[in-house]
Protein backbone atom coordinates (compact mmCIF):
# COMPACT_ATOMS: atom_id res chain seq x y z
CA UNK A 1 -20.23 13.71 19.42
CA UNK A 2 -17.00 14.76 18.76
CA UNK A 3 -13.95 12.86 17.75
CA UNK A 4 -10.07 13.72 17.99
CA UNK A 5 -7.90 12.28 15.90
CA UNK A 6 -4.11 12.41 16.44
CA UNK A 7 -2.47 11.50 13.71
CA UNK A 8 -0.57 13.25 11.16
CA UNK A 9 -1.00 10.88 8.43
CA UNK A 10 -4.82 10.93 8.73
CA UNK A 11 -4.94 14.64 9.52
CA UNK A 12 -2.93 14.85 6.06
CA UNK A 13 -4.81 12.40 3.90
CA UNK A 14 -7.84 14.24 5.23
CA UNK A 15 -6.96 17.82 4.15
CA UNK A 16 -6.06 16.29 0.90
CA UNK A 17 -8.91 14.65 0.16
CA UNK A 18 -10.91 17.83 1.66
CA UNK A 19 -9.02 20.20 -0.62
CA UNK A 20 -9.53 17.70 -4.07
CA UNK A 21 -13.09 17.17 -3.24
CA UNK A 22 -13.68 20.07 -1.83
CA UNK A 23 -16.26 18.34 0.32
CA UNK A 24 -16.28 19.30 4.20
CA UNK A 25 -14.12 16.83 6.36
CA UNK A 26 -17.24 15.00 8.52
CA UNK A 27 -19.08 14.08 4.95
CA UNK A 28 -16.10 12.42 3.71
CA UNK A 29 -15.91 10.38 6.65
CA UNK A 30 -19.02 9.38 6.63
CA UNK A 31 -18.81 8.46 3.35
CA UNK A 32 -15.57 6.57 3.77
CA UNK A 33 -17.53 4.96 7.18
CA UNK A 34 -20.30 4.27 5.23
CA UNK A 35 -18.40 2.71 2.22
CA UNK A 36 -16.03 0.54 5.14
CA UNK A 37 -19.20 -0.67 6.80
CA UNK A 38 -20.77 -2.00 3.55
CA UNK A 39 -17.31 -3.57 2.58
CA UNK A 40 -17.32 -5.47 6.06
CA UNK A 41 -20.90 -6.60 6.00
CA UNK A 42 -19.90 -7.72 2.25
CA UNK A 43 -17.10 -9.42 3.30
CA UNK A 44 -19.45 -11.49 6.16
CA UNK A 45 -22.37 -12.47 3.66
CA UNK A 46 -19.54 -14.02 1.48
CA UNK A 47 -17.63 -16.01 4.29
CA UNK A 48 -21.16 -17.15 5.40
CA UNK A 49 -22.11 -17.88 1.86
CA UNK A 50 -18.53 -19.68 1.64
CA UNK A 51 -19.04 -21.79 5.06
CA UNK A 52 -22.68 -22.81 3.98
CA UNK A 53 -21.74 -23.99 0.31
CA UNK A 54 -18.44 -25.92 1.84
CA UNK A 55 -20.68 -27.37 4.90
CA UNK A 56 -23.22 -28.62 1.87
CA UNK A 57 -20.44 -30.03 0.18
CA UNK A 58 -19.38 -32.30 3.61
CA UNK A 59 -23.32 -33.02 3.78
CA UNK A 60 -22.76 -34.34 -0.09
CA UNK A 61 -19.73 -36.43 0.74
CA UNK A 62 -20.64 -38.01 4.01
CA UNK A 63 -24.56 -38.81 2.50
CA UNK A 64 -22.10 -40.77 -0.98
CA UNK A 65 -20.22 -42.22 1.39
CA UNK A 66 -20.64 -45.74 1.88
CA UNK A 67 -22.42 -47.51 4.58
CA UNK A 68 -19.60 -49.84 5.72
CA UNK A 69 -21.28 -50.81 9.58
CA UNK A 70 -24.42 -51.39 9.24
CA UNK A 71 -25.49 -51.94 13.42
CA UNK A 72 -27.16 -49.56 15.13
CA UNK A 73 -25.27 -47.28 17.29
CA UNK A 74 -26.63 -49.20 20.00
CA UNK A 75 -25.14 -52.04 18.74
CA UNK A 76 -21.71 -50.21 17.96
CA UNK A 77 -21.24 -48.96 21.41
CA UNK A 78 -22.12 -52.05 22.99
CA UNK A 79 -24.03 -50.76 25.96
CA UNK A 80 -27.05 -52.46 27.13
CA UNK A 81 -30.64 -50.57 28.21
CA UNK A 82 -28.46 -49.88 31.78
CA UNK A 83 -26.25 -48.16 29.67
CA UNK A 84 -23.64 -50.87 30.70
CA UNK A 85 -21.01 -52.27 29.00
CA UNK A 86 -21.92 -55.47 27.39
């Protein structure tokens, strides 16, 4: 697979980096694909690890949280086995 890119300021970053390193241009990519990849899947494991610690937290709070009705839900919605208002 081949890939053109048109753009001066990557073409130019690329020779650089080619010319410091003096690695060939489709190793450094892959190394800079590789390296973006991980950073990305990084990035996901922490929002998920973010969204399950805050969700545990709202589990904490609500389970503290007083009971302050105690009727069933039943009861609450005030519908009877017809499902009808009561």
């Amino acid at each position: 697979m081949s890939i053109t890119i048109d753009n001066a300021e990557v073409e130019a970053l690329l020779a650089d980096l080619t010319a410091t390193t003096h690695r060939a241009a489709p190793d450094l990519l892959l190394e800079l694909l590789r390296r973006e990849r991980a950073r990305v899947e990084d990035e996901a494991e922490r929002c998920i690890a973010e969204d399950l610690a805050a969700d545990e937290a709202m589990r904490r709070r609500f389970s503290g949280s007083p009971n302050v009705d105690a009727r069933t839900i039943e009861e609450i919605l005030a519908y009877d086995e017809n499902g009808l208002p009561v």
